[in-house]
PDB file of N, CA and C in Angstrom:
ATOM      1  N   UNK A   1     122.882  56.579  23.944  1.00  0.00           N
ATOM      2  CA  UNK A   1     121.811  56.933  23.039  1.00  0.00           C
ATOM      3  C   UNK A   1     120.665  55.939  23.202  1.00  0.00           C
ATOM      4  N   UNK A   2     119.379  56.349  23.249  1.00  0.00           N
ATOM      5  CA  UNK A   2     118.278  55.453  23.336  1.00  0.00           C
ATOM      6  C   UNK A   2     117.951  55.371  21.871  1.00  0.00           C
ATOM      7  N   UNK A   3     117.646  53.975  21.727  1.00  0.00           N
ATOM      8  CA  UNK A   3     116.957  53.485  20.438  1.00  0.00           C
ATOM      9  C   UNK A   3     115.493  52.870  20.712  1.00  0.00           C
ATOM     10  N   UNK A   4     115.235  53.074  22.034  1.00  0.00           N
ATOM     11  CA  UNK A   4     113.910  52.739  22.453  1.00  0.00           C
ATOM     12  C   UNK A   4     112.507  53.282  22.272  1.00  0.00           C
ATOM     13  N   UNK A   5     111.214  53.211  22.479  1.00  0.00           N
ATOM     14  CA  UNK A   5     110.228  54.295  22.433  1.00  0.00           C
ATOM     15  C   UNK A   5     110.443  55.140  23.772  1.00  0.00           C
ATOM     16  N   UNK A   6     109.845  56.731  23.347  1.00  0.00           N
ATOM     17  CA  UNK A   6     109.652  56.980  23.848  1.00  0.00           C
ATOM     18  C   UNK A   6     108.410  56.999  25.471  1.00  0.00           C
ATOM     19  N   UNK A   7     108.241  57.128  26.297  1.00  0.00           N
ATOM     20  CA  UNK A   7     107.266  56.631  27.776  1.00  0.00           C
ATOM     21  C   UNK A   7     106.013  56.881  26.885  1.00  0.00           C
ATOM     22  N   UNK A   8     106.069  58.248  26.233  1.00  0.00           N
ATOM     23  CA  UNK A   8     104.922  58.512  25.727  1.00  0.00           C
ATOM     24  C   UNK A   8     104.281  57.977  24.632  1.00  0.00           C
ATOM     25  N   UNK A   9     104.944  57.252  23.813  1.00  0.00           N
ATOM     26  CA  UNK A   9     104.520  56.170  22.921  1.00  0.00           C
ATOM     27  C   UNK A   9     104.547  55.094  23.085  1.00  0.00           C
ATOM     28  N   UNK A  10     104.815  54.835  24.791  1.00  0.00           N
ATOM     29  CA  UNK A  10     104.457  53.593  25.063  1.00  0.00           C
ATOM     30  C   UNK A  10     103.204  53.418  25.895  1.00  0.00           C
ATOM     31  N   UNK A  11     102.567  54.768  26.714  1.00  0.00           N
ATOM     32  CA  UNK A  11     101.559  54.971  26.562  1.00  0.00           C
ATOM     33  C   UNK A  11     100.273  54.837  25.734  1.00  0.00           C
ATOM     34  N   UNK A  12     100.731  55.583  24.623  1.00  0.00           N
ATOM     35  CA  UNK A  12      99.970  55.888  23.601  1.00  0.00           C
ATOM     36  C   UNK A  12      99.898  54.541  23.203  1.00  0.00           C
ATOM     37  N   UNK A  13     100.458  53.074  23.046  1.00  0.00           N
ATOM     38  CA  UNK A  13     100.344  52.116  22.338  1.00  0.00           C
ATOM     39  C   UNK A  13      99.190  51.180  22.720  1.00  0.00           C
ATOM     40  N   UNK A  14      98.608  51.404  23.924  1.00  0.00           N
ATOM     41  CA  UNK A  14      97.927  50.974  25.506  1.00  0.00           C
ATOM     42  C   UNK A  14      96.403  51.185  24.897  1.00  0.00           C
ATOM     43  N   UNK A  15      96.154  52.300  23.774  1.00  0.00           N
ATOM     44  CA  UNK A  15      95.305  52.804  24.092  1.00  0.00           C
ATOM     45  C   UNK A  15      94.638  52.016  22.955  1.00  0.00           C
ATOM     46  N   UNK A  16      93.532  51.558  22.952  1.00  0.00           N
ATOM     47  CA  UNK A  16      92.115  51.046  21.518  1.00  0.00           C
ATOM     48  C   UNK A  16      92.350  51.993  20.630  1.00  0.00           C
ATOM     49  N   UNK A  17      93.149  51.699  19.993  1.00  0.00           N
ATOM     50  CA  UNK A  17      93.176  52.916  18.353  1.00  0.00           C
ATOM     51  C   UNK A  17      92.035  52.025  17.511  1.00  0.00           C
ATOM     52  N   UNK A  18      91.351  51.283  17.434  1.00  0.00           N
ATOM     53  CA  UNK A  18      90.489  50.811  16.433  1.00  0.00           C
ATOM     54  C   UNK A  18      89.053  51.137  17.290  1.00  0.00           C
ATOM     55  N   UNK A  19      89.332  50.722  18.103  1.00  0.00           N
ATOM     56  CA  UNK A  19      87.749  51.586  19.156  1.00  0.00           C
ATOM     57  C   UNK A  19      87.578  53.194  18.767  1.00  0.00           C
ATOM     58  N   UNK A  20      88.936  53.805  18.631  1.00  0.00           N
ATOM     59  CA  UNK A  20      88.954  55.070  18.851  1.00  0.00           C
ATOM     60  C   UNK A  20      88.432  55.693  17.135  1.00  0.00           C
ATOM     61  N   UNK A  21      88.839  55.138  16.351  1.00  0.00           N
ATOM     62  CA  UNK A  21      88.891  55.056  14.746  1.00  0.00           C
ATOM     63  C   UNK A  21      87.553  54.852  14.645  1.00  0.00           C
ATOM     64  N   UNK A  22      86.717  53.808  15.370  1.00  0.00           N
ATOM     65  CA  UNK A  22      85.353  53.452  15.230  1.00  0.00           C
ATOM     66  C   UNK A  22      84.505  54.758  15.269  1.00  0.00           C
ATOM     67  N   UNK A  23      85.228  55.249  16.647  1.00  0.00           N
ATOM     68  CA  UNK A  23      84.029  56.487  17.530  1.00  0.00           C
ATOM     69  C   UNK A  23      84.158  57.445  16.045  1.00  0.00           C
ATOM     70  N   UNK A  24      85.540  57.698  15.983  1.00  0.00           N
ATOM     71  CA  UNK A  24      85.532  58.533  15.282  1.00  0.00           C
ATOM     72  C   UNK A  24      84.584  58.722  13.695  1.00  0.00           C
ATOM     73  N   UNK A  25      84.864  57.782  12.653  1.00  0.00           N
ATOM     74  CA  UNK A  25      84.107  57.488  12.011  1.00  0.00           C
ATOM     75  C   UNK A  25      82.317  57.372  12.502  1.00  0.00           C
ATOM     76  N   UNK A  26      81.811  56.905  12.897  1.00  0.00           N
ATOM     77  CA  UNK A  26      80.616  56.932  13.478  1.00  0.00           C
ATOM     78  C   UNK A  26      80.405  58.303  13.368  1.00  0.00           C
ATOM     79  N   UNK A  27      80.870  59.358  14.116  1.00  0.00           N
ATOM     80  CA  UNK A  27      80.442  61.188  14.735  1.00  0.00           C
ATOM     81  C   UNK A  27      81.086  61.613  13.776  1.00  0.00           C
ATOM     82  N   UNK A  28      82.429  61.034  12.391  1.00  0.00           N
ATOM     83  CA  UNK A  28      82.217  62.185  11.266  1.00  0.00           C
ATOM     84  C   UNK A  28      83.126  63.032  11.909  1.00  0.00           C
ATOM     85  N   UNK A  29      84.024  62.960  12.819  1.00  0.00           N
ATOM     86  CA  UNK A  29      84.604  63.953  13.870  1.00  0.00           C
ATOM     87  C   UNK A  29      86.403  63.945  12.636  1.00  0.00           C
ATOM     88  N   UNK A  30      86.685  63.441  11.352  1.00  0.00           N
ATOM     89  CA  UNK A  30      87.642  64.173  10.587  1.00  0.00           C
ATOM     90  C   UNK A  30      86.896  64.450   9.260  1.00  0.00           C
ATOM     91  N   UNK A  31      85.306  64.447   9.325  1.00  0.00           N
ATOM     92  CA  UNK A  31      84.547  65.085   7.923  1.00  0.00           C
ATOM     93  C   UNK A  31      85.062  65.847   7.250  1.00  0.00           C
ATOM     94  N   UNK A  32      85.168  67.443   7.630  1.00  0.00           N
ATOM     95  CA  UNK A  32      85.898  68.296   8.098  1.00  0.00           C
ATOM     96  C   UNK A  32      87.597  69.008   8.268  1.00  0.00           C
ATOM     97  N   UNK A  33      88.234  68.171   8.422  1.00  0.00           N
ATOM     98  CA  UNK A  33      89.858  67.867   8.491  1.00  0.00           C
ATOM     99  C   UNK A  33      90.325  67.858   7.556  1.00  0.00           C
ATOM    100  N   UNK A  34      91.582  69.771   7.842  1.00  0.00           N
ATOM    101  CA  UNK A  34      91.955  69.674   6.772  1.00  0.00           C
ATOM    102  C   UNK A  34      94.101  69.254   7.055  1.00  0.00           C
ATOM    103  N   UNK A  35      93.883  69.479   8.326  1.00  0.00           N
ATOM    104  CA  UNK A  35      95.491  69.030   8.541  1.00  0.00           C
ATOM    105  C   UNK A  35      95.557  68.709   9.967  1.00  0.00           C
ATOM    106  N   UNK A  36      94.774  68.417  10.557  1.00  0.00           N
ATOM    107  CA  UNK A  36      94.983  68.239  12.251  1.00  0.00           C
ATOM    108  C   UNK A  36      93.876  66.698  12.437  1.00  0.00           C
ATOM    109  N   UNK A  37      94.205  65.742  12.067  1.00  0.00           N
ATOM    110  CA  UNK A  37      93.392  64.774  12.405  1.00  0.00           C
ATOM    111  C   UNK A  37      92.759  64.796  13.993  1.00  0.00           C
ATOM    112  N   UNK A  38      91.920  63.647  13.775  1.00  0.00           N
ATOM    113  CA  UNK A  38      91.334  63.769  15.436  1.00  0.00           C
ATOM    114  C   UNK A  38      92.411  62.503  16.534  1.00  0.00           C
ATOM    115  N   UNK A  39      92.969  61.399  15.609  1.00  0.00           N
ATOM    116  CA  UNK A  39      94.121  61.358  16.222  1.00  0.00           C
ATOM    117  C   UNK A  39      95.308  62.151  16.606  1.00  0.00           C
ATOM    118  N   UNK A  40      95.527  62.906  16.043  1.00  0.00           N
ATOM    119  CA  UNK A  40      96.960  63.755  16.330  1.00  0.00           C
ATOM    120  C   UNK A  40      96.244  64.812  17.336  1.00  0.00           C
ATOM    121  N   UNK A  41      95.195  65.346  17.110  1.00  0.00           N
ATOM    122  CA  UNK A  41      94.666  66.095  17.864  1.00  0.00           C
ATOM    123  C   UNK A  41      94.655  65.403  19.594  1.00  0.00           C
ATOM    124  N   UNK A  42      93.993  64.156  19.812  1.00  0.00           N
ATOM    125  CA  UNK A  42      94.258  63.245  20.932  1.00  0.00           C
ATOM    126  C   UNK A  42      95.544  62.770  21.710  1.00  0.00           C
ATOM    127  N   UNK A  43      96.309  62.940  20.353  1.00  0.00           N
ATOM    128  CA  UNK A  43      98.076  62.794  21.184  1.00  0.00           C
ATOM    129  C   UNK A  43      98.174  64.033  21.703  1.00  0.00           C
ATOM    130  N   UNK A  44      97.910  65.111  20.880  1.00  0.00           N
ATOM    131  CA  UNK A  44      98.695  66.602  21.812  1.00  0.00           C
ATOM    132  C   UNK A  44      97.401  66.650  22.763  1.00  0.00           C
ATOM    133  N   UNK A  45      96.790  66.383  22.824  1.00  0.00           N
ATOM    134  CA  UNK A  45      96.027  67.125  24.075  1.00  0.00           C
ATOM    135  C   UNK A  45      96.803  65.949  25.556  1.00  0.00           C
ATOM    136  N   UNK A  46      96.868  64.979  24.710  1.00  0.00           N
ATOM    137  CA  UNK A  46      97.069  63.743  25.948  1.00  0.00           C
ATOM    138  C   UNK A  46      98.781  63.816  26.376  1.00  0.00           C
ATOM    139  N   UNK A  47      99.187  64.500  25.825  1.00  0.00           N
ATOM    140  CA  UNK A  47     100.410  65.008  26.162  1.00  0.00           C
ATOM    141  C   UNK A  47     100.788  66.479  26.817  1.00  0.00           C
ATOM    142  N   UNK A  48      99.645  67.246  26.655  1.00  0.00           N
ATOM    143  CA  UNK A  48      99.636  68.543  27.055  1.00  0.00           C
ATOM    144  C   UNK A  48      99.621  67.948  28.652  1.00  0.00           C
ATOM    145  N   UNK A  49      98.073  66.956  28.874  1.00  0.00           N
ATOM    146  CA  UNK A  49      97.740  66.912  30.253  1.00  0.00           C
ATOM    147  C   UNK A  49      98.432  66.296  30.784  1.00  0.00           C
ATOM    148  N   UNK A  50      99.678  64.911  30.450  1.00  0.00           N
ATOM    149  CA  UNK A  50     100.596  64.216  30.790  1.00  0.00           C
ATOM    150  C   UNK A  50     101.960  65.143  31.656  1.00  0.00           C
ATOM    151  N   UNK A  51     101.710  66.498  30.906  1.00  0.00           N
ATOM    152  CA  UNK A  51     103.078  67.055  31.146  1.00  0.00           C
ATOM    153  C   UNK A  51     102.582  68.865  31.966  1.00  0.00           C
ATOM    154  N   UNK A  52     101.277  68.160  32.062  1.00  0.00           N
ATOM    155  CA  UNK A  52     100.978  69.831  33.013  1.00  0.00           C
ATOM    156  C   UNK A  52     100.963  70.801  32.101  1.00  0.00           C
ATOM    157  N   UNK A  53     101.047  70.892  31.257  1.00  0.00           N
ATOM    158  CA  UNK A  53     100.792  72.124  30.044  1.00  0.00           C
ATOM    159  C   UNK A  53      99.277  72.977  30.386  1.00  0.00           C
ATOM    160  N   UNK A  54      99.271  74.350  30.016  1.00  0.00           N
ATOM    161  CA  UNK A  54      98.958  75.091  30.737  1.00  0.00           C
ATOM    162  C   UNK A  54      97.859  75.987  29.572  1.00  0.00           C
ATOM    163  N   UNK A  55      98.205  76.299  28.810  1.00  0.00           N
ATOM    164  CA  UNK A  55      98.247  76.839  27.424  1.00  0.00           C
ATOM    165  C   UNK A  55      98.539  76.427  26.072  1.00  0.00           C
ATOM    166  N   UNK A  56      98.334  76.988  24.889  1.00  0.00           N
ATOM    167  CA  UNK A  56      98.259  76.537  24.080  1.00  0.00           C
ATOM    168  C   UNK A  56      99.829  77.093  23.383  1.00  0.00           C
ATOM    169  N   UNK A  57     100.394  78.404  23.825  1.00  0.00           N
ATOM    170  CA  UNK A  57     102.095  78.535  23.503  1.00  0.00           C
ATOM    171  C   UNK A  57     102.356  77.424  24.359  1.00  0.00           C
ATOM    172  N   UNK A  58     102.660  77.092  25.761  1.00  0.00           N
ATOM    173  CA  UNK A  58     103.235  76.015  26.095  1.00  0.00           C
ATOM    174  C   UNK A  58     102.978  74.982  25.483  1.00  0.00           C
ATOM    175  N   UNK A  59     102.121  74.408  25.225  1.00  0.00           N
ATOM    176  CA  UNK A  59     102.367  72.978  24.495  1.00  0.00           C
ATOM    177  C   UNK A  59     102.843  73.184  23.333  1.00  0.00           C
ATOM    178  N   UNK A  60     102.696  74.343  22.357  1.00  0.00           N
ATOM    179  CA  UNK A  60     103.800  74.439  21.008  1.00  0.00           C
ATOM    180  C   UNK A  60     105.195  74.639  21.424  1.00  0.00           C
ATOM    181  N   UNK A  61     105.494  75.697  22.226  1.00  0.00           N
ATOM    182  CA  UNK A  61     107.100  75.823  23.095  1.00  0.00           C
ATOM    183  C   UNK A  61     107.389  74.031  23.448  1.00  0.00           C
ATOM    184  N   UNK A  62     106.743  73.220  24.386  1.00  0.00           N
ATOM    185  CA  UNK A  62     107.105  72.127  24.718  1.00  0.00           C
ATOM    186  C   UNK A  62     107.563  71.308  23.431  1.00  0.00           C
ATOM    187  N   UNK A  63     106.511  71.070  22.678  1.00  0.00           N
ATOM    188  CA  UNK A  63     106.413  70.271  21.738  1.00  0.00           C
ATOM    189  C   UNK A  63     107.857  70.393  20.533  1.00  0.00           C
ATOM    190  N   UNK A  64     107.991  71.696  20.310  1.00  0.00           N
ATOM    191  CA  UNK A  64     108.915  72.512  19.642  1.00  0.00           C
ATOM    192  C   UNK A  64     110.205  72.381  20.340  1.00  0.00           C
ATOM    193  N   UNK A  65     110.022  71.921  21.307  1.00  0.00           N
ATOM    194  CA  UNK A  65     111.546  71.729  21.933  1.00  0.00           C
ATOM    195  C   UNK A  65     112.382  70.431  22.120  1.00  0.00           C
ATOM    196  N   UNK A  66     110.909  69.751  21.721  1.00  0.00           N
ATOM    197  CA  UNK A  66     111.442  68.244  21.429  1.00  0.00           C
ATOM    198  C   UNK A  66     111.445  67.771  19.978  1.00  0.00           C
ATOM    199  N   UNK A  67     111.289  68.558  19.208  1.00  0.00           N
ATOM    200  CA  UNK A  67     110.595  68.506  17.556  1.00  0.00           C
ATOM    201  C   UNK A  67     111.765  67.134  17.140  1.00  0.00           C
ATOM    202  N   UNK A  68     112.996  66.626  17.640  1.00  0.00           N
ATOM    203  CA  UNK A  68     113.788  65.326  16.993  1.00  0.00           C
ATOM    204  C   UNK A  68     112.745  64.612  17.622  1.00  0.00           C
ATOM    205  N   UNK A  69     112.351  64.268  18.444  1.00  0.00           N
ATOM    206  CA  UNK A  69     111.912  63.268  19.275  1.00  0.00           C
ATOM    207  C   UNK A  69     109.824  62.782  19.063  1.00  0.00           C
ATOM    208  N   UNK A  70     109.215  64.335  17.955  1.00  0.00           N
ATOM    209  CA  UNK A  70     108.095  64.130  18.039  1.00  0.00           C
ATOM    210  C   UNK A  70     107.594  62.950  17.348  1.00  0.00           C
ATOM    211  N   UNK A  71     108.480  62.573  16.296  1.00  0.00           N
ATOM    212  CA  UNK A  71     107.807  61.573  15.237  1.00  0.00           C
ATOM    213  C   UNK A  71     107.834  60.162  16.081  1.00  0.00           C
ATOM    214  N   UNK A  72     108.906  59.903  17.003  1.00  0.00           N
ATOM    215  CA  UNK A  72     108.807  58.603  17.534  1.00  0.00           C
ATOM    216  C   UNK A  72     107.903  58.658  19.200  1.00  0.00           C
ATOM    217  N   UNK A  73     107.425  59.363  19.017  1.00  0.00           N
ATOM    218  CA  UNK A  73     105.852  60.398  20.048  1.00  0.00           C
ATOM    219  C   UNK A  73     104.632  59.775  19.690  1.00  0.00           C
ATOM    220  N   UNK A  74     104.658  59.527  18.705  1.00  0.00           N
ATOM    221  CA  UNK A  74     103.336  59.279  17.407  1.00  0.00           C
ATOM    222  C   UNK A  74     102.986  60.330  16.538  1.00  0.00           C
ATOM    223  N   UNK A  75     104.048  61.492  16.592  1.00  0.00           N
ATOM    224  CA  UNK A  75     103.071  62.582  15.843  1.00  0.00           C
ATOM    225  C   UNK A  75     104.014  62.577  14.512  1.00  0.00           C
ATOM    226  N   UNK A  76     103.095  62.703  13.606  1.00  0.00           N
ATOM    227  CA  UNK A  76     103.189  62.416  12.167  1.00  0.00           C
ATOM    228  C   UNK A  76     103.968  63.686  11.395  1.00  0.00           C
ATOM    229  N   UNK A  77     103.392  64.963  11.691  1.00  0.00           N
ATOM    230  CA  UNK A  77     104.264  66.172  11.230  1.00  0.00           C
ATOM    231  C   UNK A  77     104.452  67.042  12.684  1.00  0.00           C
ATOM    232  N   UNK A  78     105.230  68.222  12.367  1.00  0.00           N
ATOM    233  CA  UNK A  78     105.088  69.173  13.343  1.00  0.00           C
ATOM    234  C   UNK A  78     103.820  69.814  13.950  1.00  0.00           C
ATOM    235  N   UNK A  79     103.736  69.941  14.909  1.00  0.00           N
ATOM    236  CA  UNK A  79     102.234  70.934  15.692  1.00  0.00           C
ATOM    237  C   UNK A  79     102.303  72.178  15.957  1.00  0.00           C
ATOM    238  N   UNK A  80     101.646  72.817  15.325  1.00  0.00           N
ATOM    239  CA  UNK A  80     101.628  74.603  15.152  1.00  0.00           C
ATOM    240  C   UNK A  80     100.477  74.847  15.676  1.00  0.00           C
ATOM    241  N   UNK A  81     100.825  76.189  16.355  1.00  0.00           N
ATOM    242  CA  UNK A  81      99.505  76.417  17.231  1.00  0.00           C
ATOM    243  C   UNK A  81      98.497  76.857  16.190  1.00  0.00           C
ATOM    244  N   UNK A  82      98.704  77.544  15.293  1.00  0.00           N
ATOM    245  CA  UNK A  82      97.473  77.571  14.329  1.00  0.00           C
ATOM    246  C   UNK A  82      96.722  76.615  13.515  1.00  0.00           C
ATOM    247  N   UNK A  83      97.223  75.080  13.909  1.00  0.00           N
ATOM    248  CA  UNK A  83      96.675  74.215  13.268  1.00  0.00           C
ATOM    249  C   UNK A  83      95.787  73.261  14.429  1.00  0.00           C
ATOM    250  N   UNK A  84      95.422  73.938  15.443  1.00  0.00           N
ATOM    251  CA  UNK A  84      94.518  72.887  16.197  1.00  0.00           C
ATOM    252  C   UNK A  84      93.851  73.678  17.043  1.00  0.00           C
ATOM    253  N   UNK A  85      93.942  75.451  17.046  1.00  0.00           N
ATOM    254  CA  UNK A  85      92.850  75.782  18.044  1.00  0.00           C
ATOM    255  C   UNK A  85      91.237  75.667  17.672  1.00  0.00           C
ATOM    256  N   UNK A  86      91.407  75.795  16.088  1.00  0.00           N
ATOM    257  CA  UNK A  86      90.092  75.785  15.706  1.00  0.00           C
ATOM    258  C   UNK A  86      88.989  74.546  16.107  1.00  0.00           C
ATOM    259  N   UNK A  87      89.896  73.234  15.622  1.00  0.00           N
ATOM    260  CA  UNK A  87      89.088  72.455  15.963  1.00  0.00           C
ATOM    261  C   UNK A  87      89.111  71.650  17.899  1.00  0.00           C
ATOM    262  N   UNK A  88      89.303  72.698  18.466  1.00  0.00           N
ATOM    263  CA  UNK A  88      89.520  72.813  19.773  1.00  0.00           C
ATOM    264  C   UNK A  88      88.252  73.717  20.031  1.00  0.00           C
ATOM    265  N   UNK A  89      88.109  74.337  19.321  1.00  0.00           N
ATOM    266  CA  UNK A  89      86.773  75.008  19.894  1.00  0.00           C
ATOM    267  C   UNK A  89      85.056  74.470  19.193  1.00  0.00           C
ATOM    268  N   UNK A  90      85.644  73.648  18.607  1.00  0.00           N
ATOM    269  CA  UNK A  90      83.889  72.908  18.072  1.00  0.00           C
ATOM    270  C   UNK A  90      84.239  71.547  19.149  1.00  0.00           C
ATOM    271  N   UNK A  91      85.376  71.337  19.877  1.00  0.00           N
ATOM    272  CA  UNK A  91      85.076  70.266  21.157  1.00  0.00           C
ATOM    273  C   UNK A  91      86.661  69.371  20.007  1.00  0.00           C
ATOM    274  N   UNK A  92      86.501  68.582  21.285  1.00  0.00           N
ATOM    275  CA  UNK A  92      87.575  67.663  21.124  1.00  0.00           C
ATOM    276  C   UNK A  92      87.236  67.047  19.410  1.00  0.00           C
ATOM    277  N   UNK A  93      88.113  67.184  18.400  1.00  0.00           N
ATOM    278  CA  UNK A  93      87.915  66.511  17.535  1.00  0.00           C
ATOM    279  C   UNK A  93      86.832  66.485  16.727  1.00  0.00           C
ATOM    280  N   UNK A  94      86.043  67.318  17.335  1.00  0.00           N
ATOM    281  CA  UNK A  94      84.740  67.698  16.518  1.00  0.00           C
ATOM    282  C   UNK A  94      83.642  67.096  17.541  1.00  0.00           C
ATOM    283  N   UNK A  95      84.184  66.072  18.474  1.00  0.00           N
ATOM    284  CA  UNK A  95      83.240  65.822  19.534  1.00  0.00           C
ATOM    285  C   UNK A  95      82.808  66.415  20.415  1.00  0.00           C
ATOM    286  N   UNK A  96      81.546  66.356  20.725  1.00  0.00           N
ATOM    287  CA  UNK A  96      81.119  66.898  22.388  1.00  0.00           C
ATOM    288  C   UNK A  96      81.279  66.123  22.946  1.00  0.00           C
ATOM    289  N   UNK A  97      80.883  66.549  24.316  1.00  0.00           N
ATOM    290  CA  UNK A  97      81.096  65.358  26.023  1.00  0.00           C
ATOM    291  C   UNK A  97      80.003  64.021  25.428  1.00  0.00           C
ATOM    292  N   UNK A  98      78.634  64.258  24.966  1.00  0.00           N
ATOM    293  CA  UNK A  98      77.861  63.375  24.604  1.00  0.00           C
ATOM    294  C   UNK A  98      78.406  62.299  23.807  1.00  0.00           C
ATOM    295  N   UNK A  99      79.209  62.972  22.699  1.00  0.00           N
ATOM    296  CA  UNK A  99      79.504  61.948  21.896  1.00  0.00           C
ATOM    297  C   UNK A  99      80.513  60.991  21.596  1.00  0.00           C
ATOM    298  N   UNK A 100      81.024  61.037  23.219  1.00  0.00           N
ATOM    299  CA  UNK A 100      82.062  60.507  23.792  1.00  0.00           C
ATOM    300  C   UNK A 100      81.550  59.735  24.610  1.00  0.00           C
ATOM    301  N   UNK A 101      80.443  59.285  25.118  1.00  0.00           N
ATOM    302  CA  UNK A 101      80.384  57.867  25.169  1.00  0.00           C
ATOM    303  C   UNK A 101      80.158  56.365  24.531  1.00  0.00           C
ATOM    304  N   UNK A 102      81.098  55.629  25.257  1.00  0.00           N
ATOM    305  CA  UNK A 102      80.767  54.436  24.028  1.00  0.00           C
ATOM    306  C   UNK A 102      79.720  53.137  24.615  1.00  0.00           C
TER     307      UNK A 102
END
């Protein structure tokens, strides 16, 4: 039995979460947010592309198939596909390409 993190939350640990918290705040990008933060939103996408995911059933099928394993992932509740296409289509997190540079 592993009692370790998972690769992908050891990834995820790598990354400026207070840089990222900054951007975010600044662009207002969880104004808006009513259950899909723009962090959690950043883990599943960064896990979709980690694992070749294709679609938006595949990454719920994927995700859903590991559902013991998501919380020590970084993800806080379960991911339903009806809770993140929306803000998938006003751009990442509410961001555009522009407002993604720092």
């Amino acid at each position: 039995m592993n009692i370790g993190k998972t690769l992908f939350a050891q990834l995820m640990d790598f990354l400026p979460w207070a840089t990222f918290t900054r951007i975010v705040e600044r662009h207002g990008g969880d104004r808006y947010v009513k259950s899909l933060a723009c962090t959690e939103q950043f883990r599943v996408m960064a896990f979709a592309q980690l694992t070749y995911r294709e679609s938006l059933r595949d990454i719920e099928v994927c995700l859903s198939a590991q559902a013991a394993k998501c919380y020590h992932m970084g993800f806080r509740y379960e991911i339903k596909r009806s809770t993140w296409p929306m803000p998938t289509r006003r751009g990442i997190g509410g961001f555009t390409p522009n407002s993604l540079r720092v």
